[in-house]
Protein backbone atom coordinates (compact mmCIF):
# COMPACT_ATOMS: atom_id res chain seq x y z
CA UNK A 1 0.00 0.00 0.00
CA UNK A 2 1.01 3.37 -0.84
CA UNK A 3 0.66 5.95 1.80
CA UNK A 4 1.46 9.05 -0.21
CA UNK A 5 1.27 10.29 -3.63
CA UNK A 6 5.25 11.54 -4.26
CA UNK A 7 5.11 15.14 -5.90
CA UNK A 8 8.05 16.98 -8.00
CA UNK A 9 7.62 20.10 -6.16
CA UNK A 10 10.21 19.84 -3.77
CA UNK A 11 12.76 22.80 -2.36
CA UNK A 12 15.68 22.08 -4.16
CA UNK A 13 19.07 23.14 -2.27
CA UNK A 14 20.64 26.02 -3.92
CA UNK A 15 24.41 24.79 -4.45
CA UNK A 16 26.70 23.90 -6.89
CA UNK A 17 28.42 21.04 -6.61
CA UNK A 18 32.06 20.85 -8.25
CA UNK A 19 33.81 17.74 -9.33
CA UNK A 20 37.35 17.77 -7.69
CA UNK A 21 39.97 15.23 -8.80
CA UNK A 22 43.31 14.44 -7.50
CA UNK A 23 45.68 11.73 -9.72
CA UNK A 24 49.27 10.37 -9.26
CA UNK A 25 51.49 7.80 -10.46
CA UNK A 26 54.47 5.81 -9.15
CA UNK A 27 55.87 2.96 -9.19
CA UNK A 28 54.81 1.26 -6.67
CA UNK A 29 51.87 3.71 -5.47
CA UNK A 30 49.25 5.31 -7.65
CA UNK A 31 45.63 6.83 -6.85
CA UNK A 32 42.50 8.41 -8.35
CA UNK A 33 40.77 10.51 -5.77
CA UNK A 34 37.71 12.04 -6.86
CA UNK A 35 35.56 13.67 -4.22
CA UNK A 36 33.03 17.11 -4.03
CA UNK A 37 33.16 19.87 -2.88
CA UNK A 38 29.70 22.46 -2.12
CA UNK A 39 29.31 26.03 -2.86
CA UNK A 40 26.38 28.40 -2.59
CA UNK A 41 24.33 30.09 -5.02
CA UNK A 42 22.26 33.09 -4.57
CA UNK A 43 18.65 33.32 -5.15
CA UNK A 44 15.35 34.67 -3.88
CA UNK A 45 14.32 31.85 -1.41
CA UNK A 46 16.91 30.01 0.19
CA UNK A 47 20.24 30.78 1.23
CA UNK A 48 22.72 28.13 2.53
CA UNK A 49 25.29 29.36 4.54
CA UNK A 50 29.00 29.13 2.86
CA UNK A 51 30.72 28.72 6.48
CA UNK A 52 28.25 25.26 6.69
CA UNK A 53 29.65 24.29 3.52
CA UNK A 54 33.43 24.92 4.12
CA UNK A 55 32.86 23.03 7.38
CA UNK A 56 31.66 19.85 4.62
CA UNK A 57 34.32 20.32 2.41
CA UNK A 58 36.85 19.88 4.68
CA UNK A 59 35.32 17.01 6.15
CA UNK A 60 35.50 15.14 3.38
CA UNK A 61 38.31 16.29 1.69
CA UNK A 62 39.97 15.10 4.88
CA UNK A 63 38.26 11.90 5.20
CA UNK A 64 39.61 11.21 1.36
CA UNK A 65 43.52 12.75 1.66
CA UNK A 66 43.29 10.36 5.22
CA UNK A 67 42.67 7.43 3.39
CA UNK A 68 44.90 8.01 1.03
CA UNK A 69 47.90 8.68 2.98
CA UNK A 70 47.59 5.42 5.82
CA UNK A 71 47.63 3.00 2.58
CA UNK A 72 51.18 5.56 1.70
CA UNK A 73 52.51 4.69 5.05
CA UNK A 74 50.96 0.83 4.67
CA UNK A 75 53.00 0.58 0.89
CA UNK A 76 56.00 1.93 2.55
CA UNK A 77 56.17 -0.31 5.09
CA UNK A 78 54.88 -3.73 3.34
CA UNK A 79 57.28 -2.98 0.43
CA UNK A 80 60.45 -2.00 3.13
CA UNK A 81 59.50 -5.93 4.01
CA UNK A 82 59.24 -6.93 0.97
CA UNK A 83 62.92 -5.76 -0.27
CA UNK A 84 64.59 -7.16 3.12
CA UNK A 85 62.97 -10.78 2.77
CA UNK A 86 63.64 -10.70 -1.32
CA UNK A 87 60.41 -10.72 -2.09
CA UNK A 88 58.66 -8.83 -4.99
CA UNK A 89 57.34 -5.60 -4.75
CA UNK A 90 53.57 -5.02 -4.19
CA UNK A 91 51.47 -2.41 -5.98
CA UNK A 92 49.14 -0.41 -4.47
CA UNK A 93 46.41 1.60 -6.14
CA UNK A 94 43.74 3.67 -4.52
CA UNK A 95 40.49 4.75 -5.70
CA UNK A 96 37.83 6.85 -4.44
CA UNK A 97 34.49 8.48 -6.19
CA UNK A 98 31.03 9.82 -4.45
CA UNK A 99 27.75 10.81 -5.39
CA UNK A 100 25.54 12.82 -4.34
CA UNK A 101 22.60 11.11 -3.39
CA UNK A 102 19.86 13.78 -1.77
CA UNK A 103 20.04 17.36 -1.94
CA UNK A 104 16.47 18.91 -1.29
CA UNK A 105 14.62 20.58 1.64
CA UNK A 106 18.13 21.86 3.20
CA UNK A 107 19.31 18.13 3.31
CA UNK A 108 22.20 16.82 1.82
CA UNK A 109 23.23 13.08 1.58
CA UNK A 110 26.28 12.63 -0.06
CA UNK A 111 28.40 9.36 -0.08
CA UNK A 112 32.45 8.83 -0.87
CA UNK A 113 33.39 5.28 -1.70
CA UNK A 114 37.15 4.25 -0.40
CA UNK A 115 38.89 1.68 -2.71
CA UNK A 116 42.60 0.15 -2.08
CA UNK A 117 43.68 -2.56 -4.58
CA UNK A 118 47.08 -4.77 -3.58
CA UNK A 119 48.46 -5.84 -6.73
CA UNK A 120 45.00 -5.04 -8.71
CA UNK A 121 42.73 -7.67 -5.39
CA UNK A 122 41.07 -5.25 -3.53
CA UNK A 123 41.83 -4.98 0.29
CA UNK A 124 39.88 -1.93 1.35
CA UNK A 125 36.27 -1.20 0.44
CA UNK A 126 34.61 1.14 2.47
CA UNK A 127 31.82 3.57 2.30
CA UNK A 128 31.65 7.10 3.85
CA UNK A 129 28.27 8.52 4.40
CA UNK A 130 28.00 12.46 4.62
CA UNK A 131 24.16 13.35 5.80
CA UNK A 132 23.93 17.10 6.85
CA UNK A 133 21.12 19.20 7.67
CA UNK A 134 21.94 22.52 5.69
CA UNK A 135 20.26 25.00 8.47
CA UNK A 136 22.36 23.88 11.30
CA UNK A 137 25.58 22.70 9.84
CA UNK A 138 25.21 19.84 11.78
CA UNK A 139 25.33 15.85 10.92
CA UNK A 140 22.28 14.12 11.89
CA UNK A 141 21.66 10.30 12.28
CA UNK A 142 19.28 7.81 11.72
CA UNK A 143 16.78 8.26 14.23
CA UNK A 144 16.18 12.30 13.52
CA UNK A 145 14.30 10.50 10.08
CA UNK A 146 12.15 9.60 11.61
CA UNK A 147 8.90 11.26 13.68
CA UNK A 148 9.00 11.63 17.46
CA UNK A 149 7.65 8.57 19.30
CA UNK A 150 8.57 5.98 16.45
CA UNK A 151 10.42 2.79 17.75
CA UNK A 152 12.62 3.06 14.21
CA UNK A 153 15.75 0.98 15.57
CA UNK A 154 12.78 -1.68 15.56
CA UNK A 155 11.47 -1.01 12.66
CA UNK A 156 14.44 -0.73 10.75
CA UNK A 157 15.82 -4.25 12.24
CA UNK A 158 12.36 -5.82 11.43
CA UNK A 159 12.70 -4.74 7.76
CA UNK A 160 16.05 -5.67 7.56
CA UNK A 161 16.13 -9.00 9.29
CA UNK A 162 12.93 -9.65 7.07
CA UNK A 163 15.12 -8.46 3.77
CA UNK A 164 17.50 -10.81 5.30
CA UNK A 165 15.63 -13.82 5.09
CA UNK A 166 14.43 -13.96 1.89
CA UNK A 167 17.76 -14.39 0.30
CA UNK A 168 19.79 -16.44 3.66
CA UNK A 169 22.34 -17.95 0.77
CA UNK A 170 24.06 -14.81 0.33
CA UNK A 171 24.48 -13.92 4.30
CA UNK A 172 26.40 -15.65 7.11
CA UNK A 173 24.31 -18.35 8.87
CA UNK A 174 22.06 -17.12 11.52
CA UNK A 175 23.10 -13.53 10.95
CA UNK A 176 20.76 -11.57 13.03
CA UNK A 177 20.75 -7.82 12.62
CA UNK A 178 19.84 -5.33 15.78
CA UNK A 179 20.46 -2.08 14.25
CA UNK A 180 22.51 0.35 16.55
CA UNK A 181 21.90 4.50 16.91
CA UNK A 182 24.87 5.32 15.32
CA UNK A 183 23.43 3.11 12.10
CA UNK A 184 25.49 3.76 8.49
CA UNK A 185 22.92 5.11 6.19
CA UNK A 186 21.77 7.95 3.35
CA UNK A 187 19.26 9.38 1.64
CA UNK A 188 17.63 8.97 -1.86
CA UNK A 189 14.80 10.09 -3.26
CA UNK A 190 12.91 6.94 -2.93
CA UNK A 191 14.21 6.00 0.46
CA UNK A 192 16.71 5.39 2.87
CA UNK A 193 19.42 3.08 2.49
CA UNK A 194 20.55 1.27 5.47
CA UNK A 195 24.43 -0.21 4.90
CA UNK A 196 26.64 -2.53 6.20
CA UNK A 197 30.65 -3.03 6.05
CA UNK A 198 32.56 -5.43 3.90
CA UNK A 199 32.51 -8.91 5.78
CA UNK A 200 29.97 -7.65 8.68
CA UNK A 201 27.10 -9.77 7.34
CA UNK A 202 27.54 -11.36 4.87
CA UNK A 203 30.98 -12.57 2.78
CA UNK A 204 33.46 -10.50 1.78
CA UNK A 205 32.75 -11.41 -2.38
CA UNK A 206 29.03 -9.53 -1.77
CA UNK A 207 30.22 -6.13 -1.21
CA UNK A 208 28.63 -3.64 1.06
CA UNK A 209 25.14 -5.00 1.67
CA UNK A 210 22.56 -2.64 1.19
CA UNK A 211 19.07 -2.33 2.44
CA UNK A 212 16.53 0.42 0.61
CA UNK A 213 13.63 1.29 3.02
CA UNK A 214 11.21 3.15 0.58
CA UNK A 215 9.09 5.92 1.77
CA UNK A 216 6.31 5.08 -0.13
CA UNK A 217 5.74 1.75 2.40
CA UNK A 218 7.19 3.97 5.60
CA UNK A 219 5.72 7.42 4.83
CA UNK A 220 3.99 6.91 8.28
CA UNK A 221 6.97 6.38 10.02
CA UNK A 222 9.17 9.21 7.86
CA UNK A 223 9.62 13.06 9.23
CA UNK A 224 8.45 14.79 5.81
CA UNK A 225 11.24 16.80 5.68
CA UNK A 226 13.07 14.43 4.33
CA UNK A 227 10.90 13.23 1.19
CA UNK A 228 9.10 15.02 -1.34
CA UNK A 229 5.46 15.86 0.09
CA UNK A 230 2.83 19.03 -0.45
CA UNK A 231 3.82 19.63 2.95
CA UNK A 232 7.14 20.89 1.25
CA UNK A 233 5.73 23.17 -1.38
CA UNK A 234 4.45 24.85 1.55
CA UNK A 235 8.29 25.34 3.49
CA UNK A 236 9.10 26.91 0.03
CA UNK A 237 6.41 29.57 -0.20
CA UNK A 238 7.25 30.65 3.44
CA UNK A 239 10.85 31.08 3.13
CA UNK A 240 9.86 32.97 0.06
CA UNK A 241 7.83 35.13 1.66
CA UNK A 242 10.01 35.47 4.93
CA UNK A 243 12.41 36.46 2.69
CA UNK A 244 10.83 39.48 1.29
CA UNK A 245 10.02 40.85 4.25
């Protein structure tokens, strides 16, 4: 059953996104970083704050140039070993790309996936999630989804468990799921995704295991601020008008 009827007129956040990308090559080390960075644009409704956005950049330009620079130190050091036991040389290679998943109602979701490959196997696979509310500069979590009063560390396990159990073959044996406050998750537009890390449910071959709760089958559950509902056409005509006063 559908408990809403999803509508296109949503507040769309006013920012540009630009594509940054950082390449180098050695001979034993080389790495593709791509990653975004935010910047505001002007217009007659909605004005996101540049110091909130500086604050995001950084973050995850940080998060990125981290990343890169342990598996440095790790190539260093396993290739140091390598050259005093005789052994051949290892290459490393790191990857990283993002997308930018919701950006509407002064939310933004944004995601940065971490690669490291050993001799082209991968050895690192993780996924960053970035989920900001654009008014506050601050990070929120799972439960601030959801309305007040909703048991949604419940729900969410339910759902997930349930998701779970239709396909057991691909998950570890008796893997039960109780899903914790500080959950891994973003937004889309048709839901949140609820993720997992490499080898924490299910084998390492199946990736990051991902779980779409759709708001069309939890709109009850769901703080409307963070879908598209008439409820938002309305935030846009008052900051419009708050504005021109």
């Amino acid at each position: 059953m559908n408990y809403y009827e999803r509508s296109d007129n949503c507040l769309y956040n006013p920012i540009h996104v630009k594509f940054n990308e950082d390449l180098s090559i050695g001979s034993t080390f080389s790495s593709s970083l791509q990653y975004p960075s935010f910047f505001t644009l002007r217009n007659s409704y909605f004005n996101v704050s540049q110091n909130v956005l500086n604050n995001i950049n950084s973050t995850i330009k940080s998060d990125v140039f981290t990343f890169k620079n342990g598996l440095i130190d790790e190539e260093i050091q396993v290739n140091d070993d390598n050259n005093k036991n005789n052994n051949p040389e290892v290459k490393y290679r790191v990857i990283t790309n993002y997308a930018n998943t919701f950006s509407k109602n002064h939310i933004l979701s944004t995601i940065v996936n971490l690669m490291a490959f050993v001799d082209e196997k991968i050895e690192y696979n993780e996924l960053n999630n970035y989920n900001f509310d654009l008014l506050t500069g601050n990070m929120f979590t799972i439960g601030n989804v959801f309305n007040p009063n909703v048991d949604y560390l419940k729900v969410i396990s339910n759902y997930v468990n349930y998701k779970i159990s239709q396909n057991k073959e691909l998950y570890y044996k008796d893997v039960v799921v109780d899903i914790p406050e500080d959950q891994a998750f973003y937004l889309t537009d048709e839901g949140i995704v609820i993720y997992f890390g490499v080898d924490e449910i299910a084998p390492k071959e199946f990736g990051i295991p991902r779980f779409t709760m759709e708001y069309k089958k939890f709109a009850p559950y769901i703080n409307p601020r963070f879908y598209c509902t008439p409820e938002n056409i309305y935030t846009a005509m008052r900051l419009k008008s708050n504005y021109r006063r």
